[in-house]
Structure formats: structure tokens, C-alpha cells
Protein backbone atom coordinates (compact mmCIF):
# COMPACT_ATOMS: atom_id res chain seq x y z
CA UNK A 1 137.64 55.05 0.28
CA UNK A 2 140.80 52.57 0.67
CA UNK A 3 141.76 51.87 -2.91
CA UNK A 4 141.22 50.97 -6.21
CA UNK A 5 143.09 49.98 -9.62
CA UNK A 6 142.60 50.54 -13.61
CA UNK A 7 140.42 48.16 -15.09
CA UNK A 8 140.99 47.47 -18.68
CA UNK A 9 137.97 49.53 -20.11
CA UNK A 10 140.15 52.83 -18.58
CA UNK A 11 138.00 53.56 -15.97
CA UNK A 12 139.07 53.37 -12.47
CA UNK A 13 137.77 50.61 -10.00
CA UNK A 14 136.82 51.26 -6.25
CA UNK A 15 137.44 51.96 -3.50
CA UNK A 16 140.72 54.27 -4.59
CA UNK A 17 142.62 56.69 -2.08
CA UNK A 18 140.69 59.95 -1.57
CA UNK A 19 144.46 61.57 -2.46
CA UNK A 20 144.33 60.72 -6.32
CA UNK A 21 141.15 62.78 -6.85
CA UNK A 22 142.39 66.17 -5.23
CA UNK A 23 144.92 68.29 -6.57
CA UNK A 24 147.96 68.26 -4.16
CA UNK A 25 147.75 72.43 -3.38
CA UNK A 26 144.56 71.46 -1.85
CA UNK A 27 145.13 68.25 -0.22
CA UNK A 28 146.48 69.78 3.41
CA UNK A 29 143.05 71.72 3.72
CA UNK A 30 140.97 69.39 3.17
CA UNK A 31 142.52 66.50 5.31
CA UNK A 32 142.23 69.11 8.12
CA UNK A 33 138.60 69.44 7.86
CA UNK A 34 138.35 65.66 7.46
CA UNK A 35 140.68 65.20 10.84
CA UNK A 36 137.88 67.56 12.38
CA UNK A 37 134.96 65.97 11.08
CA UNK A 38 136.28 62.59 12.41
CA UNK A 39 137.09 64.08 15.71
CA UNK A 40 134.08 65.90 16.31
CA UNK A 41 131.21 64.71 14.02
CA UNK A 42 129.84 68.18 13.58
CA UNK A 43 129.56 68.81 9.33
CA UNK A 44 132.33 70.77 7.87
CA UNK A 45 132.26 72.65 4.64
CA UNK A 46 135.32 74.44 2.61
CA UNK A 47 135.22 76.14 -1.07
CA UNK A 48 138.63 75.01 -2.89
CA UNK A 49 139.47 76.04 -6.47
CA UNK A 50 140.93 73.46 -8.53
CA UNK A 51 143.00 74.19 -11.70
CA UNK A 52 142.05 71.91 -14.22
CA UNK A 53 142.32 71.87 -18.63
CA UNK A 54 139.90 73.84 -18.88
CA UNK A 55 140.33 75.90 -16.41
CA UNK A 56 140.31 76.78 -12.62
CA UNK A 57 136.84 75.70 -11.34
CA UNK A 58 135.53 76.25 -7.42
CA UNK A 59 133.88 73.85 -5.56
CA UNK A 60 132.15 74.13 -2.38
CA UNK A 61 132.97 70.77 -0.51
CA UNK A 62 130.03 69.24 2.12
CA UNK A 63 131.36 66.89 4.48
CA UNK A 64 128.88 65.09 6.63
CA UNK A 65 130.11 62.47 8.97
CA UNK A 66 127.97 59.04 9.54
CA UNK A 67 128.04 58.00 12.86
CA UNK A 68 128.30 53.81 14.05
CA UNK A 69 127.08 52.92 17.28
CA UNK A 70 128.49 49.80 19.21
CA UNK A 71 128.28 48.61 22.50
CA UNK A 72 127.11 51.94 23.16
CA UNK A 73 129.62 53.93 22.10
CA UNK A 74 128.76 56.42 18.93
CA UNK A 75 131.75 56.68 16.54
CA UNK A 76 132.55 58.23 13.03
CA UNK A 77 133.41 56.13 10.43
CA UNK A 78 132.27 57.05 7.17
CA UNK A 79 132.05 60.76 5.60
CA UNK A 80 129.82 61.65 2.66
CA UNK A 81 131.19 63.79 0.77
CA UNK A 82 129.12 66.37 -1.71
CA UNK A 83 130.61 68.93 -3.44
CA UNK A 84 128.83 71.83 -5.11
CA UNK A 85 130.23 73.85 -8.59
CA UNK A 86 130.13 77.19 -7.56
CA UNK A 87 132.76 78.84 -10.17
CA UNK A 88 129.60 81.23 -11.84
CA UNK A 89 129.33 82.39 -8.37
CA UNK A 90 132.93 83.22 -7.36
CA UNK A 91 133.38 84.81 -11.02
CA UNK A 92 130.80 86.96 -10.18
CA UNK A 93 132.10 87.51 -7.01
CA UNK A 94 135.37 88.22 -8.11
CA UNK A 95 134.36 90.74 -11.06
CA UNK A 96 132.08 92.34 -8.04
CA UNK A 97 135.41 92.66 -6.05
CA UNK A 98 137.56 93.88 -8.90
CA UNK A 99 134.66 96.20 -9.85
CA UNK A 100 134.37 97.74 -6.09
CA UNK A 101 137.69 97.72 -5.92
CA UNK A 102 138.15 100.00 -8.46
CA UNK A 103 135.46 102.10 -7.73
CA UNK A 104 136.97 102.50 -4.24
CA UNK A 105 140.20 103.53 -6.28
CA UNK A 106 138.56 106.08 -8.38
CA UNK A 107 136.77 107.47 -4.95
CA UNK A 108 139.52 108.15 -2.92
CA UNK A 109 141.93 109.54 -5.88
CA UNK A 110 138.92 111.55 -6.51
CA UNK A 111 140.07 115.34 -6.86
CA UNK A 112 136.42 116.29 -5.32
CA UNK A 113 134.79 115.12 -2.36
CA UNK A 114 132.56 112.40 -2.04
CA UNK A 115 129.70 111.90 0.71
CA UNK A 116 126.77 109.35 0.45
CA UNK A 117 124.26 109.33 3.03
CA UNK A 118 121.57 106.56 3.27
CA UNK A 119 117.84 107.28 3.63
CA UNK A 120 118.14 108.51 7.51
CA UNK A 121 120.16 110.99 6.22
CA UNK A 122 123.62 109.30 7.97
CA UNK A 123 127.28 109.22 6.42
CA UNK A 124 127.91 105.82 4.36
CA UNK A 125 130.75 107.08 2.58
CA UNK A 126 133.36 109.67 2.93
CA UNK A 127 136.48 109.70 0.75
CA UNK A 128 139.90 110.96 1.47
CA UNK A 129 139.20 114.24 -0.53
CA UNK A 130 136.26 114.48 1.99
CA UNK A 131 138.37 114.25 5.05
CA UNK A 132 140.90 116.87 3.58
CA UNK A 133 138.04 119.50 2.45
CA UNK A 134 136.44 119.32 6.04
CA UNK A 135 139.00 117.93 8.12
CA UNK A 136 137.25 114.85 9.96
CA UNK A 137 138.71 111.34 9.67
CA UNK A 138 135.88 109.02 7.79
CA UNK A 139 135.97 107.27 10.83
CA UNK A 140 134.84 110.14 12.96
CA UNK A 141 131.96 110.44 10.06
CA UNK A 142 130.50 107.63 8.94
CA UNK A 143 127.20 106.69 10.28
CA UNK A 144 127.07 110.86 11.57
CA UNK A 145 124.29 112.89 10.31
CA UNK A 146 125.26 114.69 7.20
CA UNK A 147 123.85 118.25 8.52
CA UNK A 148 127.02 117.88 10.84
CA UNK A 149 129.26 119.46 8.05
CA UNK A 150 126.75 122.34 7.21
CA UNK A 151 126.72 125.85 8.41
CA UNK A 152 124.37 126.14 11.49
CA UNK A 153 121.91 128.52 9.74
CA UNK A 154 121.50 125.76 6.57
CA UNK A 155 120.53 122.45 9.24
CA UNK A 156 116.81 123.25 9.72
CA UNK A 157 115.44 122.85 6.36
CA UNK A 158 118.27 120.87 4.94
CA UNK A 159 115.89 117.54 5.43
CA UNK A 160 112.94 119.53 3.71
CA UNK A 161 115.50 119.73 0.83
CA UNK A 162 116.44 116.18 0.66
CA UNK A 163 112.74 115.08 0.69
CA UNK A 164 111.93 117.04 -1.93
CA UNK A 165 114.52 115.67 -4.09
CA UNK A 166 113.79 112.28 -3.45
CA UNK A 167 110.00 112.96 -4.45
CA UNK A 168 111.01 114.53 -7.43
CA UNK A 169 111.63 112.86 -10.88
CA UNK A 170 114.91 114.05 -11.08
CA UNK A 171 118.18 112.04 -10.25
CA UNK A 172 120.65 114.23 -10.73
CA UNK A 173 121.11 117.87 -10.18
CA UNK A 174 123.89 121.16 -9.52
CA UNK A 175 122.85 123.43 -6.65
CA UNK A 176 121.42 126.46 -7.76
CA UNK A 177 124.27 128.35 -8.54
CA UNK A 178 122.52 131.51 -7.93
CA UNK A 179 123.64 131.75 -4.08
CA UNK A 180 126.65 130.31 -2.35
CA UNK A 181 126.72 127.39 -0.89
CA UNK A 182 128.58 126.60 1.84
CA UNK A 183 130.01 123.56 4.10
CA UNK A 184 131.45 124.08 7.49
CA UNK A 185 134.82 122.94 8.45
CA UNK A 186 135.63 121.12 11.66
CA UNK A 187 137.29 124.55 13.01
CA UNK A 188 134.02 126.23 12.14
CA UNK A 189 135.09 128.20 9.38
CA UNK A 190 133.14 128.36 6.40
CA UNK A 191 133.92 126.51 3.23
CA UNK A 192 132.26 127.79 0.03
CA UNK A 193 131.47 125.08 -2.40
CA UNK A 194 129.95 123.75 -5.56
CA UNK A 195 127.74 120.42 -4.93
CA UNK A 196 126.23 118.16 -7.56
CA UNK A 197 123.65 115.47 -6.22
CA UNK A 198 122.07 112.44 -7.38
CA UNK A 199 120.10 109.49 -5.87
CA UNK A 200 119.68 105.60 -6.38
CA UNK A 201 117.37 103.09 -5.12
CA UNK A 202 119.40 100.13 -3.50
CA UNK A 203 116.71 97.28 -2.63
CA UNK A 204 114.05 100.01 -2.07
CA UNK A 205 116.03 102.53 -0.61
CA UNK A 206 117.32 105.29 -1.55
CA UNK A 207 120.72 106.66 -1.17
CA UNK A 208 122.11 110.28 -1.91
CA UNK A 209 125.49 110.74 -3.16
CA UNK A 210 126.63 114.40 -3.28
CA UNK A 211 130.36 115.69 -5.41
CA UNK A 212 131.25 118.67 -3.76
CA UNK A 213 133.89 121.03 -4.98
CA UNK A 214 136.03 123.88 -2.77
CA UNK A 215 135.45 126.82 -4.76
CA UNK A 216 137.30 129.08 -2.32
CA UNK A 217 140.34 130.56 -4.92
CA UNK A 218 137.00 131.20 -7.23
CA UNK A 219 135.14 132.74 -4.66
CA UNK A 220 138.02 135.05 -3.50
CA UNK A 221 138.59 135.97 -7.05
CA UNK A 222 134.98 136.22 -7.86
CA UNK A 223 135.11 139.02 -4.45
CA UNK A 224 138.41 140.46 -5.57
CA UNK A 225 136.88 141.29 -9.11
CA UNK A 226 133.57 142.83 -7.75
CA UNK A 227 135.55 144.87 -5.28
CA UNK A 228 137.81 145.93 -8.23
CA UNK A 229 134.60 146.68 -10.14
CA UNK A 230 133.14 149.33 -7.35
CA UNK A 231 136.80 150.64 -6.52
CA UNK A 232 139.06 153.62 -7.58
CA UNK A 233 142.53 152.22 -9.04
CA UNK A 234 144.01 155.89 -8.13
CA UNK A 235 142.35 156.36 -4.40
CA UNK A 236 141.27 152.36 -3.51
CA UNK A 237 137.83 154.44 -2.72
CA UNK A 238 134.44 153.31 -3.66
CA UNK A 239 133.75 154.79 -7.15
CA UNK A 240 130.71 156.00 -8.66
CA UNK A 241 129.13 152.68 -9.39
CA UNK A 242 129.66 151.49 -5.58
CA UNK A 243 128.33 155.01 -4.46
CA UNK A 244 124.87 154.82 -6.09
CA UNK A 245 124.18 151.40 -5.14
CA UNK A 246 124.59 152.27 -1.70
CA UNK A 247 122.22 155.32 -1.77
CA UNK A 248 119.95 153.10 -3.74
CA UNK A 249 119.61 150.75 -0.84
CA UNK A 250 118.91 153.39 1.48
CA UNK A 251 116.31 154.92 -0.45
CA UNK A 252 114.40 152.19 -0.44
CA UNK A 253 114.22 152.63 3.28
CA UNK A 254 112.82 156.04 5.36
CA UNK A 255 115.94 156.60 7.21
CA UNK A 256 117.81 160.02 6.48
CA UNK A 257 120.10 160.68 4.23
CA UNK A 258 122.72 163.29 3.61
CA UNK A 259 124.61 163.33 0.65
CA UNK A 260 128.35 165.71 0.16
CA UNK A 261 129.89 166.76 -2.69
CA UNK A 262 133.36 168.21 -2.47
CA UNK A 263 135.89 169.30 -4.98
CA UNK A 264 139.69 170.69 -4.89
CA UNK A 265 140.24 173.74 -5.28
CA UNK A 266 141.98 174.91 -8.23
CA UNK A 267 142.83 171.24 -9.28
CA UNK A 268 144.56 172.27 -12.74
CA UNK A 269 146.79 174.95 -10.74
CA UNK A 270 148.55 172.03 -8.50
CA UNK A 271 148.65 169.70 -11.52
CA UNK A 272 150.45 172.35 -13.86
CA UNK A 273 152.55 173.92 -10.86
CA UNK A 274 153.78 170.40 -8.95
CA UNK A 275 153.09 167.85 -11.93
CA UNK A 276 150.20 165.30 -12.69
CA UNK A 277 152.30 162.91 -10.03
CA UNK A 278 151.60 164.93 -7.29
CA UNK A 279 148.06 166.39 -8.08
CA UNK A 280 147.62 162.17 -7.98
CA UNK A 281 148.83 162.17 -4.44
CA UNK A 282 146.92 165.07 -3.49
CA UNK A 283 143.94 163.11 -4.67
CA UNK A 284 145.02 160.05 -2.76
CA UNK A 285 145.81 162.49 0.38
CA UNK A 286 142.08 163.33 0.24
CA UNK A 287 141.25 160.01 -0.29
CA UNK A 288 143.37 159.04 2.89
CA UNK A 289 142.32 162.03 4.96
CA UNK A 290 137.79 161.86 3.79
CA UNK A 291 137.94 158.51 5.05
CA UNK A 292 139.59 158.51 8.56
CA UNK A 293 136.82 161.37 8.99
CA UNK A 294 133.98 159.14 7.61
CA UNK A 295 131.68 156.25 9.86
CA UNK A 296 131.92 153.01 9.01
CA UNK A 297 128.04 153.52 7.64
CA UNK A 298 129.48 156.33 5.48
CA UNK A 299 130.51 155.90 1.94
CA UNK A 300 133.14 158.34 0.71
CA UNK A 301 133.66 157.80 -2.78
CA UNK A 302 135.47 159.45 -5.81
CA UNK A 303 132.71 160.95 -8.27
CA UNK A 304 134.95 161.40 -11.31
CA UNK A 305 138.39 163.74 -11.56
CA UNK A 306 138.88 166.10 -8.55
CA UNK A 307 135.30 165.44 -7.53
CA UNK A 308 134.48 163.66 -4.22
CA UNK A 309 131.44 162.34 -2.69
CA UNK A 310 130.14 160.91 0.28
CA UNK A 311 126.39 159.57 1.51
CA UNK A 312 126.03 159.91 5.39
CA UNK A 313 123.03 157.78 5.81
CA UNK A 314 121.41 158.77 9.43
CA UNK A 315 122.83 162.27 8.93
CA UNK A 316 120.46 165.59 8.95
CA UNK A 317 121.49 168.13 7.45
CA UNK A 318 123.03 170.12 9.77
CA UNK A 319 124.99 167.14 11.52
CA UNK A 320 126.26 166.96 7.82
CA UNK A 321 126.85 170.08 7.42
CA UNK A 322 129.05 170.38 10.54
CA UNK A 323 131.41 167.21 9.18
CA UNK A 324 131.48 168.92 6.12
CA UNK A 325 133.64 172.13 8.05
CA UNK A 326 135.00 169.79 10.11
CA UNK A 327 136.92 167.79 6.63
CA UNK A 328 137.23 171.23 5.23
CA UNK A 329 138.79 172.80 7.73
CA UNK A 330 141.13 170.11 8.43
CA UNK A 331 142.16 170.06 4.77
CA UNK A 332 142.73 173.78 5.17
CA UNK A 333 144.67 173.66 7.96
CA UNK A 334 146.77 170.66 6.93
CA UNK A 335 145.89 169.01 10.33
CA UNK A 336 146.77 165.35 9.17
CA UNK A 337 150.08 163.19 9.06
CA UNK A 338 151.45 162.66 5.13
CA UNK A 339 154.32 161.39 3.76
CA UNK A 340 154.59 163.59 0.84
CA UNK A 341 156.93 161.99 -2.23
CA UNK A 342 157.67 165.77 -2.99
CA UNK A 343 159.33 165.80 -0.08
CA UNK A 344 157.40 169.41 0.88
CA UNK A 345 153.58 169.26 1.19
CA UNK A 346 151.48 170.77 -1.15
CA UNK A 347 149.15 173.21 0.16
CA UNK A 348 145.18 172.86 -1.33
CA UNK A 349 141.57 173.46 -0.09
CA UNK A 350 138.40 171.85 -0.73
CA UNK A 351 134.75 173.47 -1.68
CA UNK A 352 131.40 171.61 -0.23
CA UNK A 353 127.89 171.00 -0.93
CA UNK A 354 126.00 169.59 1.18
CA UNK A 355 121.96 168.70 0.39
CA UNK A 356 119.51 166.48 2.66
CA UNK A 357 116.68 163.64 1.45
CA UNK A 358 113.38 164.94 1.63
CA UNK A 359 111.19 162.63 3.88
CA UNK A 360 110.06 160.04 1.83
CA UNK A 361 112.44 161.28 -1.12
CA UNK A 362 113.21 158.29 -3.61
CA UNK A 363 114.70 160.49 -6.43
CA UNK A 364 118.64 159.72 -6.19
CA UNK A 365 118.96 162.16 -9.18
CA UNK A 366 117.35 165.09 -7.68
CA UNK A 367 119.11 164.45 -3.85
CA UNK A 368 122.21 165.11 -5.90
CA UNK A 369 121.46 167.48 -8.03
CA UNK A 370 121.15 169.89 -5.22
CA UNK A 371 124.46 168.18 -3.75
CA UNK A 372 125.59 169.69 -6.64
CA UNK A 373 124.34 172.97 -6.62
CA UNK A 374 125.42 173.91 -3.35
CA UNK A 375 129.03 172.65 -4.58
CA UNK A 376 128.58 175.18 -7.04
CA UNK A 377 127.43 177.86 -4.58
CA UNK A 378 130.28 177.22 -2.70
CA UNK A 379 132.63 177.59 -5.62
CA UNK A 380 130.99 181.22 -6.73
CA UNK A 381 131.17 182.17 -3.18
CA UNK A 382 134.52 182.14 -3.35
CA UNK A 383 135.58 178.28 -2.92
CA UNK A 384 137.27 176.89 0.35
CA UNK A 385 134.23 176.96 2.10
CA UNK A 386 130.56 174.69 2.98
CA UNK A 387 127.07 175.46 1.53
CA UNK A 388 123.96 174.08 1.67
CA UNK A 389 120.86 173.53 -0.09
């Protein structure tokens, strides 16, 4: 195309230089691929946006070179070229960009981590609250097998649980909040957490994307309550509620059980004589001194006031019986290291009773009600000493 001039109807004649149709911003890219179509006669194609009146259309350009031969010789000459509206396309395109864009945004601000696996069960997407909650790089993740950030006791059925949710009707769900959950961080720790899924089929596929929260503050108030719910604010022992539990699980076993039941002697005495300060830090001295004699298995607990118990599970009754001296002797003796506030220590004995499960026993009630009335045996036999029953 070599030229061309207005005719007087307004339209322009040809041939007219290529130039005058092309927007100069787009001139020096498209001379190039004409300078390599010329040179080597393979097709070229380019996509160029041209802002026009009513607006900025894209083109996709075909250039397909027509070749002469002479004497032999095969040259270029001529170039056809075709060019394609394609603006629909490269909106869409663009809106699809802008759209991901943002999603990828929202992702990675995303307070809660983010992990989609595809339909092998493999990493396709890990966000930057992912990386912080386990502590893996996405690029040490993606394409990895999701059961990689679980506890090693979850990984066997964890695909049973994934096929079951993608047979099921449901595409979304919360983890059953009735046990903990947990991930597994990349120092092996465990991480306890709260996990919403859902699914979606992508071209036939389907693709799980899970939001999974780090409830560990919860969790560790959630513990610090419950402990504070069994627990004695005076002593820091188990209390009453904590006690029976215990010897509720072991009765539902056959192993033995002995149960104590202790209580100061002359409580009221130390209280009116020292103050209701110190008759608390006598109680906490017993506190102190019941458990350094207890097994971990044991469970010495306050029962209520100056009352004390404590279930020896394994324990017969003599074994029992022999601890019990043993505590009460040391009590007695004031064989244990105290820093008393009162600045002089504050002399008090104990009274036990001490009663055994019968084999096959499931009655708590009765195991210490004759606890109880060998703590009252003691007492009428003149207190400071052990009884059984």
C-alpha cells in the first residue's frame, strides 16, 4: 500500500500509506512485526488496542506474507493483512483479571487461613495467613498432600472424610465442634483449630477449599476455666466436683480403690486462737504437705471446710491405710519445710478414715459413706489418729 489521495465524494482513494490508518502509539510495533514478516516469511500476529471516539477497541492483527518467485529465487512482497475485533474478549479478560485480582487481595489479607486442595487431595492454594498459622512457605506447599499439615493420628481416614463429603449433598459445612480439631505445625506442635469447608465443581472436578481458624487463646481459656471449675481457689486442689468424677471413672472399671477422708483437728480452736488468716494457711499447708505424699494416680482433694479427701485408685486397704499414718504422722510431727506468714508455726493434727471398694462395688455413695464413718471413729477415739472400716 504506496499511497492514495481524497477524492471529492470524501472517501479516500488507493493505494494510501499503511501509516495513516494506525494510530502513532502503535505504529513502532507493528512495523517490527512487518520488518519480520518480510525478512522471514513465517505469519506474525499482534493484539493492539486502539483509542478511538468511541472508545478504546482491541484488535488482533494477522499478517500473512505472499511470497513471488523469480528466476528461482522466492521473495516476499506483499502482506495480507486481517485483523480480528477482539475488545468483548479482552473486557472479559480484563474484568476476569481485576476480579482475580481482587480475590487474591481479599485471600492473602485474609485474617484466617486459606487452603484449597484439588480432587487428588494436593495443595492449590495457600495464603499468607496459611504460611503464618503452620509455618511453611506456599512454595514449600503447593502441589503437597494436604494430610501433610495434620496430626499423624488424623492422616489415615482423613481421605475417607473428604470422600464422604464430596458424595454428600452438602457444600458447605463447620467441623463438628464437639471434639478438637487440630493441625500440626512444621515444628510438630499441635495447633488447635476451627475449620469450615466447602466444595465446587470446576469443569467436572471438584475442589475443596477449607477456612481454618487458630483457636489456641480459646482453647487455653476454654482449659483454664474447666481447671478453675474442678479447683480449690484457697488450696489450688481438686475440689469436690473434680474428686467424684475421678472415682466415677474408676468405678466403671474393676481395679481397686481406696478412698481417705481426713479432717483437722480442732479447726475452730486455730481459727479463733491464730485468726481465720492463718487457719487458711494451715489449710493450704495441708494442701501443700497431702500432695507431695500423694501418686501422680492419686487425687487429693478438698471435700468442703477443714475436710480433705483423697481416692488412691490401685490401693488395698491396708496399703492405704499405712499412707494414711504415714500423712498423719508427718502432720503430727511437723516433718515438712513451711514458710509460715506468722512467723512461728502453728502446731495441728489430722484424724483419718480410711474405707476400701468392695470387688465389683459401683456405689460411690456408699464407698464414702464408710470413708466417713471411720473419720468419725477416729474422731470419738480420740482424734489424731487412722481408722478403718
Amino acid at each position: 500500500m504506496t499511497g492514495g489521495r481524497r477524492g471529492g465524494t470524501g472517501t479516500r482513494n488507493f493505494p494510501l500509506p499503511l501509516d495513516t490508518l494506525i494510530p502513532s502509539y502503535a505504529r513502532l510495533d507493528l512495523r517490527k512485526k512487518l520488518q519480520e514478516c518480510f525478512s522471514t516469511g513465517v505469519a506474525q500476529e499482534l493484539e493492539q488496542a486502539y483509542d478511538l471516539r468511541d472508545g478504546t477497541r482491541w484488535w488482533r492483527l494477522s499478517l500473512k506474507p505472499f511470497r513471488h518467485v523469480a528466476g528461482g529465487d522466492s521473495t516476499v512482497l506483499e502482506i495480507l493483512i486481517t485483523g480480528l475485533d477482539i475488545t468483548s474478549k479482552m473486557m472479559l479478560t480484563r474484568e476476569l483479571e481485576v476480579s482475580t485480582s481482587r480475590f487474591r487481595s481479599v485471600v492473602n489479607a485474609a485474617y484466617d487461613a486459606i487452603i484449597t486442595i484439588d480432587q487428588t487431595h494436593n495443595i492449590t492454594l495457600f495464603n499468607r495467613a496459611a504460611q503464618n498459622l503452620f509455618g511453611y512457605d506456599s512454595s514449600e506447599m503447593l502441589g503437597q498432600p494436604l494430610v501433610n499439615l495434620l496430626p499423624e493420628a488424623y492422616r489415615a481416614n482423613h481421605s475417607a472424610h473428604i470422600h464422604q463429603f464430596a458424595r454428600s449433598p452438602v457444600h458447605s459445612r463447620q467441623m463438628d465442634e464437639r471434639n478438637r480439631i487440630y493441625g500440626q505445625h512444621r515444628d510438630g506442635s499441635l495447633l488447635p483449630v476451627e475449620i469450615a469447608i466447602s466444595k465446587i465443581n470446576v469443569d467436572g472436578l471438584l475442589e475443596f477449599t477449607a477456612v481454618i481458624r487458630d483457636i489456641s487463646d480459646r482453647v487455653r481459656l476454654m482449659d483454664l476455666l474447666q481447671k478453675e471449675a474442678g479447683t480449690d481457689e484457697l488450696t489450688g486442689l481438686p475440689n469436690r466436683r473434680e474428686f467424684l468424677d475421678v472415682v466415677e471413672n474408676v468405678l466403671r472399671t474393676d481395679d481397686p480403690l481406696s478412698v481417705v477422708m481426713l479432717d483437722i483437728d480442732y479447726f475452730k480452736k486455730v481459727n479463733d486462737t491464730h485468726g481465720h488468716d492463718a487457719g487458711d494457711e494451715v489449710l493450704r499447708v495441708l494442701a501443700k504437705v497431702g500432695t507431695a505424699a500423694s501418686r501422680n494416680m492419686d487425687v487429693f482433694a478438698r471435700w468442703g471446710g477443714e475436710e480433705f479427701v483423697v481416692a488412691m485408685p490401685g490401693t488395698d486397704l491396708e496399703r492405704a491405710r499405712a499412707r494414711a499414718e504415714m500423712l498423719r504422722a508427718t502432720i503430727e510431727k511437723q516433718e515438712f519445710s513451711h514458710h509460715w506468714r506468722t512467723g512461728n508455726a502453728i502446731p495441728f493434727t489430722v484424724s483419718i478414715g480410711v474405707a476400701m471398694r468392695a470387688p465389683g462395688e459401683r456405689d460411690m455413695d456408699a464407698i464414702l459413706k464408710r470413708a466417713d464413718r471411720a473419720l468419725y471413729k477416729a474422731k470419738e477415739g480420740g482424734r489424731n489418729r487412722v481408722e478403718v472400716e
